[in-house]
C-alpha atoms as a PDB file:
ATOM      1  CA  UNK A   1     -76.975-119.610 -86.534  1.00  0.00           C
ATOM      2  CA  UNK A   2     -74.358-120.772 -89.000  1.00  0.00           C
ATOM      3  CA  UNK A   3     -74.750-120.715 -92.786  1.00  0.00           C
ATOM      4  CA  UNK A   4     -75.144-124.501 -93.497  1.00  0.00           C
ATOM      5  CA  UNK A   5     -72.489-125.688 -96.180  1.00  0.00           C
ATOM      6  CA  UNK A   6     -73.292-126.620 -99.763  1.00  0.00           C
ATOM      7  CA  UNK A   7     -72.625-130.121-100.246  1.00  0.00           C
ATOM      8  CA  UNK A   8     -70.437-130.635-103.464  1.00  0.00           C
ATOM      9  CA  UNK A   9     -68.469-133.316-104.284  1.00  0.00           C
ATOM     10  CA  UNK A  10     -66.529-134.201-107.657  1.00  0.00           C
ATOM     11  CA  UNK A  11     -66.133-131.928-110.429  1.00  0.00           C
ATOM     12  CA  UNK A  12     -68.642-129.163-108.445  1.00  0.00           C
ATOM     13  CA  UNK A  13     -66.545-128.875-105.928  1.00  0.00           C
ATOM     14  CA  UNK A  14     -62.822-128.202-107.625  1.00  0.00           C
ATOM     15  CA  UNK A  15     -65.142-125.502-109.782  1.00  0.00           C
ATOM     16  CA  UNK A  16     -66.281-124.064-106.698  1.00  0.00           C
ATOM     17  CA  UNK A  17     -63.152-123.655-105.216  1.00  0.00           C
ATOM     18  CA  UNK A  18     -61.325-121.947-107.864  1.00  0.00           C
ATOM     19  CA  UNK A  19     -63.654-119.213-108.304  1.00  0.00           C
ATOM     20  CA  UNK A  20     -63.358-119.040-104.318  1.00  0.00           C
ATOM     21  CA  UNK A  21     -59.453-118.434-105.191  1.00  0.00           C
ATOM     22  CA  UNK A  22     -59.395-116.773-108.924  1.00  0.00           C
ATOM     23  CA  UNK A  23     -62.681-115.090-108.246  1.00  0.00           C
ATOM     24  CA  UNK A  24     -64.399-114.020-111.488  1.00  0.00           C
ATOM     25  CA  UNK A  25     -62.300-115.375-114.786  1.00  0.00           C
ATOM     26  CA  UNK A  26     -62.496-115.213-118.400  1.00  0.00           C
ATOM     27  CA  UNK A  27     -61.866-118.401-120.076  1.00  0.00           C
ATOM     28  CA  UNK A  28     -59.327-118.123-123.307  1.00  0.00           C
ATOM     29  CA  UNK A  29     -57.672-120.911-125.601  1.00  0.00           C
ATOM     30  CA  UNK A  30     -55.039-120.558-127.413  1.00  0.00           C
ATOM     31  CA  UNK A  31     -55.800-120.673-131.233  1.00  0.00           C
ATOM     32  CA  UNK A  32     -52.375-122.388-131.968  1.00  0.00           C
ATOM     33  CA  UNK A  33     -52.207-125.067-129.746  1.00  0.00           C
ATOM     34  CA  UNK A  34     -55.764-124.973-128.102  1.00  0.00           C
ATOM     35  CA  UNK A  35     -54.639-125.240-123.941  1.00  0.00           C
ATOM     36  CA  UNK A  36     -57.105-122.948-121.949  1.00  0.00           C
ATOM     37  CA  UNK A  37     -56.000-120.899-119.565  1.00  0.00           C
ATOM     38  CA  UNK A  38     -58.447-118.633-117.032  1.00  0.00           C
ATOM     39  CA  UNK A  39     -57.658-115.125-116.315  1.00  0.00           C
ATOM     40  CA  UNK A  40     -59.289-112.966-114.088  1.00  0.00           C
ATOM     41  CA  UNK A  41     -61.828-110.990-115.211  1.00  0.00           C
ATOM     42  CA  UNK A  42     -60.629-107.201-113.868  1.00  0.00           C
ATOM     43  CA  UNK A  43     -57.205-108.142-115.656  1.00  0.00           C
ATOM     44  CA  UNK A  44     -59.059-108.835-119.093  1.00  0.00           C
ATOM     45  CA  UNK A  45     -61.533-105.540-118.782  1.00  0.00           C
ATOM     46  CA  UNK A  46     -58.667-103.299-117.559  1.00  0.00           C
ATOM     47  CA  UNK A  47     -56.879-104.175-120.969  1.00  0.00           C
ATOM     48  CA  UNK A  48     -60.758-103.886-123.345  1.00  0.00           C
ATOM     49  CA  UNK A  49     -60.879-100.477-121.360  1.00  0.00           C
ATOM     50  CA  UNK A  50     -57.554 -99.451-122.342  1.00  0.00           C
ATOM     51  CA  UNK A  51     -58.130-100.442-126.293  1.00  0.00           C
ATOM     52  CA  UNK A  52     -60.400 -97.509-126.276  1.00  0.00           C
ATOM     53  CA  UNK A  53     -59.750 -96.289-129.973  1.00  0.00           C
ATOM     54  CA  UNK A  54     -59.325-100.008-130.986  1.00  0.00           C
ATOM     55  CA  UNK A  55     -61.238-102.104-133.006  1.00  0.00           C
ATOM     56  CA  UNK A  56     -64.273-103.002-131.502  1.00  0.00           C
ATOM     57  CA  UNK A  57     -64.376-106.305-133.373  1.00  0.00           C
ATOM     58  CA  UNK A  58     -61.276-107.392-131.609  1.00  0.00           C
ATOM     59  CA  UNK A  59     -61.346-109.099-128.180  1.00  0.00           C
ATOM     60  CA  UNK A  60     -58.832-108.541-125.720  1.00  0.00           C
ATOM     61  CA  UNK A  61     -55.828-110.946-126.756  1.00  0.00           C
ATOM     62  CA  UNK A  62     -52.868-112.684-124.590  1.00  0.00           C
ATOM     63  CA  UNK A  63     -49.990-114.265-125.598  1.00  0.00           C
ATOM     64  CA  UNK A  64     -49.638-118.056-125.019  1.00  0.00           C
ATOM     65  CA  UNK A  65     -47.083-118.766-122.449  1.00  0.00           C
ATOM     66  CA  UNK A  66     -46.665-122.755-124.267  1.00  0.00           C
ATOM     67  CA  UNK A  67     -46.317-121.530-127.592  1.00  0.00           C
ATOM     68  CA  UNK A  68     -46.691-118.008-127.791  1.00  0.00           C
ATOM     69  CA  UNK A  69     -49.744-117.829-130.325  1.00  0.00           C
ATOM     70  CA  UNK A  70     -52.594-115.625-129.518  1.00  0.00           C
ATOM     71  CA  UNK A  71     -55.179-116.389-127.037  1.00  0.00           C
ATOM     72  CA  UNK A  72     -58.832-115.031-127.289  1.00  0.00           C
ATOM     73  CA  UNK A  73     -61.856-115.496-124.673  1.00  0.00           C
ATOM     74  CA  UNK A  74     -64.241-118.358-125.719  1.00  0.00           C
ATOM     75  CA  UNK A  75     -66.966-116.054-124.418  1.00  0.00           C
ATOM     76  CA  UNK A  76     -66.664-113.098-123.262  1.00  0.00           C
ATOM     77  CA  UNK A  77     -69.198-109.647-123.234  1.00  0.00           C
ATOM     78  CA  UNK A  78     -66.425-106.415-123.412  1.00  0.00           C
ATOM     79  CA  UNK A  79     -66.675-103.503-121.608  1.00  0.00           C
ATOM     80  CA  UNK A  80     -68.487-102.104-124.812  1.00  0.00           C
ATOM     81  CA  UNK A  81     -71.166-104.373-124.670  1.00  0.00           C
ATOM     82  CA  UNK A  82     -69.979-105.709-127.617  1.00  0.00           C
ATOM     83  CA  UNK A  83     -70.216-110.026-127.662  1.00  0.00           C
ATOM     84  CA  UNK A  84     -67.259-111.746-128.012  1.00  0.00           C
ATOM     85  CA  UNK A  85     -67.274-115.569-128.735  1.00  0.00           C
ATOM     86  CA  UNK A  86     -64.882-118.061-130.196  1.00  0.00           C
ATOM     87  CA  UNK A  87     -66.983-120.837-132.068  1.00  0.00           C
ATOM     88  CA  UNK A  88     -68.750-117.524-133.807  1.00  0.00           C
ATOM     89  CA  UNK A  89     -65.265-116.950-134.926  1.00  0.00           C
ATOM     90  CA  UNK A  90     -64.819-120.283-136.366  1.00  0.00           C
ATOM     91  CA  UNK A  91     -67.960-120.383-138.116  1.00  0.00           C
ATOM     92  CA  UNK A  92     -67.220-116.701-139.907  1.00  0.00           C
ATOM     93  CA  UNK A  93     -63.775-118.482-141.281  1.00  0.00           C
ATOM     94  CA  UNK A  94     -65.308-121.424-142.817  1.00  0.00           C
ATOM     95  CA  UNK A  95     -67.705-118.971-144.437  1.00  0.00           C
ATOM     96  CA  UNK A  96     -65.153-116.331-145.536  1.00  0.00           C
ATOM     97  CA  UNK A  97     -66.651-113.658-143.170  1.00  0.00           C
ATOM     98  CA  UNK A  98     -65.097-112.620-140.279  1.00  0.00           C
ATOM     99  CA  UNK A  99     -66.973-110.629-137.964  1.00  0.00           C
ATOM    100  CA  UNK A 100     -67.985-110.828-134.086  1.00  0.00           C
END
């Protein structure tokens, strides 16, 4: 018997598909210019994994290929366990603090 197919339509079905092609990603946006970009998840915990002696408080960070500012993950949980997530980010700015 064959698996019967979901039926998506619209905005559910372009997600769908691109985690069918991407498979797992990480979303990030650029904190110049603000265009999101999605990179696969083994790419961005290869790189957390190689930061061992890092800062911990630090996502991993692209470059922008439009403008070349840094991009960080709007949420992302490291290979540390440690929370990463942009709006926090924000928040700890207007306040003064900046901490994850």
């Amino acid at each position: 018997m064959s698996k019967k197919k979901k039926n998506r339509s619209g905005k559910a079905a372009v997600e769908a598909r691109k985690r069918r092609i991407l498979g797992d990603t990480i979303r990030y946006k650029c904190l110049e210019c603000g265009i999101e970009e999605d990179i696969p998840r083994g790419v961005v915990e290869m790189f957390d994994a190689l930061d061992d002696e890092g800062d911990l408080t630090v996502p991993p960070r692209f470059d922008c290929e439009e403008c070349g500012g840094l991009m960080e993950p709007i949420e992302y949980t490291g290979v540390h366990g440690v929370e990463y997530k942009i709006a926090d980010k924000k928040e700890d700015d207007e306040k003064g603090d900046w901490l994850f």
